[in-house]
N, C-alpha and C. Protein backbone atom coordinates (compact mmCIF):
# COMPACT_ATOMS: atom_id res chain seq x y z
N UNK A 1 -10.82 -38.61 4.48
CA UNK A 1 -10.63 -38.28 3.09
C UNK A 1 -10.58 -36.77 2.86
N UNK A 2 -11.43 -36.01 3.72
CA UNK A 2 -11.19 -34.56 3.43
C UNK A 2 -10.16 -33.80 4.02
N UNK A 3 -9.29 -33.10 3.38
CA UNK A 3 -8.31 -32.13 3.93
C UNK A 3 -9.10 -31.06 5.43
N UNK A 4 -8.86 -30.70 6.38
CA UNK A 4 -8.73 -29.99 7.35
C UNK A 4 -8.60 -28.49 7.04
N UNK A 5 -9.58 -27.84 7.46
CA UNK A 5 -9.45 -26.51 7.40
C UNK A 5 -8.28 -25.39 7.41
N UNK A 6 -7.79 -24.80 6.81
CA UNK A 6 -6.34 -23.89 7.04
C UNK A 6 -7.02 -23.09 7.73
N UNK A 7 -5.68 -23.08 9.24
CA UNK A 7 -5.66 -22.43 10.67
C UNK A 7 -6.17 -20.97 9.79
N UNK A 8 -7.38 -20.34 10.70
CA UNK A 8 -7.37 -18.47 9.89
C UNK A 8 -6.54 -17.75 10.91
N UNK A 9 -5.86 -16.56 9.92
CA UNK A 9 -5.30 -15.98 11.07
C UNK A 9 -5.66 -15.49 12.28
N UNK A 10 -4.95 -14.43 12.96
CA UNK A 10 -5.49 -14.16 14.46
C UNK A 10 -5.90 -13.00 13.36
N UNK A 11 -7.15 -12.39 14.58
CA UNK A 11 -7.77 -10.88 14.25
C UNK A 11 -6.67 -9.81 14.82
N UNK A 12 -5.95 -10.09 15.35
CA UNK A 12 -5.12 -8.88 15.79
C UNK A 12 -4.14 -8.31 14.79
N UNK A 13 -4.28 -8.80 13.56
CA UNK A 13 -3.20 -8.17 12.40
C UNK A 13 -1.65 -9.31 12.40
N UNK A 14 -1.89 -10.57 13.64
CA UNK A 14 -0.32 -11.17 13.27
C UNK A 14 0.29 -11.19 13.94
N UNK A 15 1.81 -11.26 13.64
CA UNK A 15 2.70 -11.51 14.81
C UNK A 15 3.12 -10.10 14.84
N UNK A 16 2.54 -8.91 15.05
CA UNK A 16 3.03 -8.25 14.70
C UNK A 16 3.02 -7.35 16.62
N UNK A 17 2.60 -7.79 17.53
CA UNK A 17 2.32 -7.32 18.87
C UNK A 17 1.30 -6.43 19.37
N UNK A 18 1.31 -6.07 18.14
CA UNK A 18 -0.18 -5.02 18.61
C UNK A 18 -1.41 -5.13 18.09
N UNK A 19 -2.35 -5.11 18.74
CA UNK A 19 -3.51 -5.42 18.26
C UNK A 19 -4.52 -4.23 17.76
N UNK A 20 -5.12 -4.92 16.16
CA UNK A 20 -5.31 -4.01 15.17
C UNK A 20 -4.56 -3.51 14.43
N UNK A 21 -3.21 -3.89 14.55
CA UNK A 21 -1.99 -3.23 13.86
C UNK A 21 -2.14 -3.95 12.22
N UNK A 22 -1.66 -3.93 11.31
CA UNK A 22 -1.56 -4.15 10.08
C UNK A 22 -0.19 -5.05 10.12
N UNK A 23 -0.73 -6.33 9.08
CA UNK A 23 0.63 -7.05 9.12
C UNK A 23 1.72 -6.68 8.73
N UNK A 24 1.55 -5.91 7.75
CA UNK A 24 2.49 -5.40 7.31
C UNK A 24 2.58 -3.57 6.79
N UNK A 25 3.11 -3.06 7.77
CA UNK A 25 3.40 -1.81 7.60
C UNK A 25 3.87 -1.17 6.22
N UNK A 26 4.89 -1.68 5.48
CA UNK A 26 5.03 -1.19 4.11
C UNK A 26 4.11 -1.10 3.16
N UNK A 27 2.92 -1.81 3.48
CA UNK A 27 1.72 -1.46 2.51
C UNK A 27 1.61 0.26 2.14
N UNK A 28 1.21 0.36 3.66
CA UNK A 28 1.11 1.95 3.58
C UNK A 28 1.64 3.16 3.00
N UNK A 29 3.01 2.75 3.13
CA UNK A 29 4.57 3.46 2.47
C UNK A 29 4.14 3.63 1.31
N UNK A 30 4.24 2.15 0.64
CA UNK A 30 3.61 1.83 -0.87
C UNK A 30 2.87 2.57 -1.51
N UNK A 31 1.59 2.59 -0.84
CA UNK A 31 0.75 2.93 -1.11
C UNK A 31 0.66 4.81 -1.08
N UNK A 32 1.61 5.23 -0.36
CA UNK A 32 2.03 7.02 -0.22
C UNK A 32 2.94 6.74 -1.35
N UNK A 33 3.34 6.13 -2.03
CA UNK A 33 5.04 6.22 -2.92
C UNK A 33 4.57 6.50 -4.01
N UNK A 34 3.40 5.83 -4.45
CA UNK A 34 2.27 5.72 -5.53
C UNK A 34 1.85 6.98 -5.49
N UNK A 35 1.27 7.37 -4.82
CA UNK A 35 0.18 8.13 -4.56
C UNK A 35 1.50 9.32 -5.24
N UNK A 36 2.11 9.66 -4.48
CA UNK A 36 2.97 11.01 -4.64
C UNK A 36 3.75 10.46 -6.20
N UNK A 37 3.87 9.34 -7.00
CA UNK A 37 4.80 9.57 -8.14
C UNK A 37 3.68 9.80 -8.84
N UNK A 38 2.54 9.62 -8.89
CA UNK A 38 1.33 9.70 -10.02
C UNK A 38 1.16 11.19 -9.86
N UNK A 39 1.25 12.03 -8.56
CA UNK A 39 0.94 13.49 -8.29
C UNK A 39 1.95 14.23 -9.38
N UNK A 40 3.47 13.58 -9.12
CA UNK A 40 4.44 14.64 -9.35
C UNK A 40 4.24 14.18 -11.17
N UNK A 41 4.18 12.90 -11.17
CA UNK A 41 3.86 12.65 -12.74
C UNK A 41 3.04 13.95 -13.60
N UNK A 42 2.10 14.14 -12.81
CA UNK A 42 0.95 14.83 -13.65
C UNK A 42 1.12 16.53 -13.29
N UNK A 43 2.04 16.80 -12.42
CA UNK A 43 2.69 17.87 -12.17
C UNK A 43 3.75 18.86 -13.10
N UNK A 44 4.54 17.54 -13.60
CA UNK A 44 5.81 18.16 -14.37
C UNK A 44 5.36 17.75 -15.95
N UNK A 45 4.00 16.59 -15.93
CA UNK A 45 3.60 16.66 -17.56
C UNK A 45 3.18 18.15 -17.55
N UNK A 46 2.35 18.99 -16.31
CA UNK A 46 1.47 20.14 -17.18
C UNK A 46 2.68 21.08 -17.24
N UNK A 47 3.71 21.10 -16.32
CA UNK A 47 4.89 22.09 -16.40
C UNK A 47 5.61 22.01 -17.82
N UNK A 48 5.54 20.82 -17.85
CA UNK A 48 6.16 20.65 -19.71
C UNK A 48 5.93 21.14 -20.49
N UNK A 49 4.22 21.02 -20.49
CA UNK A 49 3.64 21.95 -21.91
C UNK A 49 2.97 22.84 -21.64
N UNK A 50 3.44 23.66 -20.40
CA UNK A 50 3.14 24.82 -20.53
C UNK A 50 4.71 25.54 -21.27
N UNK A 51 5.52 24.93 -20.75
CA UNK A 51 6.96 25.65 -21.75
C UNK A 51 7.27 25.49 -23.23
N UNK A 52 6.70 24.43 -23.61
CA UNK A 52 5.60 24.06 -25.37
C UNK A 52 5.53 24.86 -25.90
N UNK A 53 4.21 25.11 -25.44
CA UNK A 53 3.29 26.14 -26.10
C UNK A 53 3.14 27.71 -25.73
């Protein structure tokens, strides 16, 4: 009557060949793409109003 446990993945990060590797590499990218549009965001707001005021 009870459903069977879902297989857990492997500890090595996946099918990915290397072990410890991250399943997925574009996280990272992502996560730099972010990082640098929020920088330049808050970069060219203060450049703005410094030409304002």
């Amino acid at each position: 009557m009870y459903a069977a446990d879902p297989p857990l993945p492997p500890p090595d990060g996946g099918d990915t060949g290397t072990p410890g590797a991250p399943s997925s590499p574009i996280d990272l990218y992502l996560y730099v793409l972010i990082i640098a549009a929020i920088v330049l965001t808050f970069y060219f707001m203060r450049k703005s109003n410094r030409q304002i005021a």
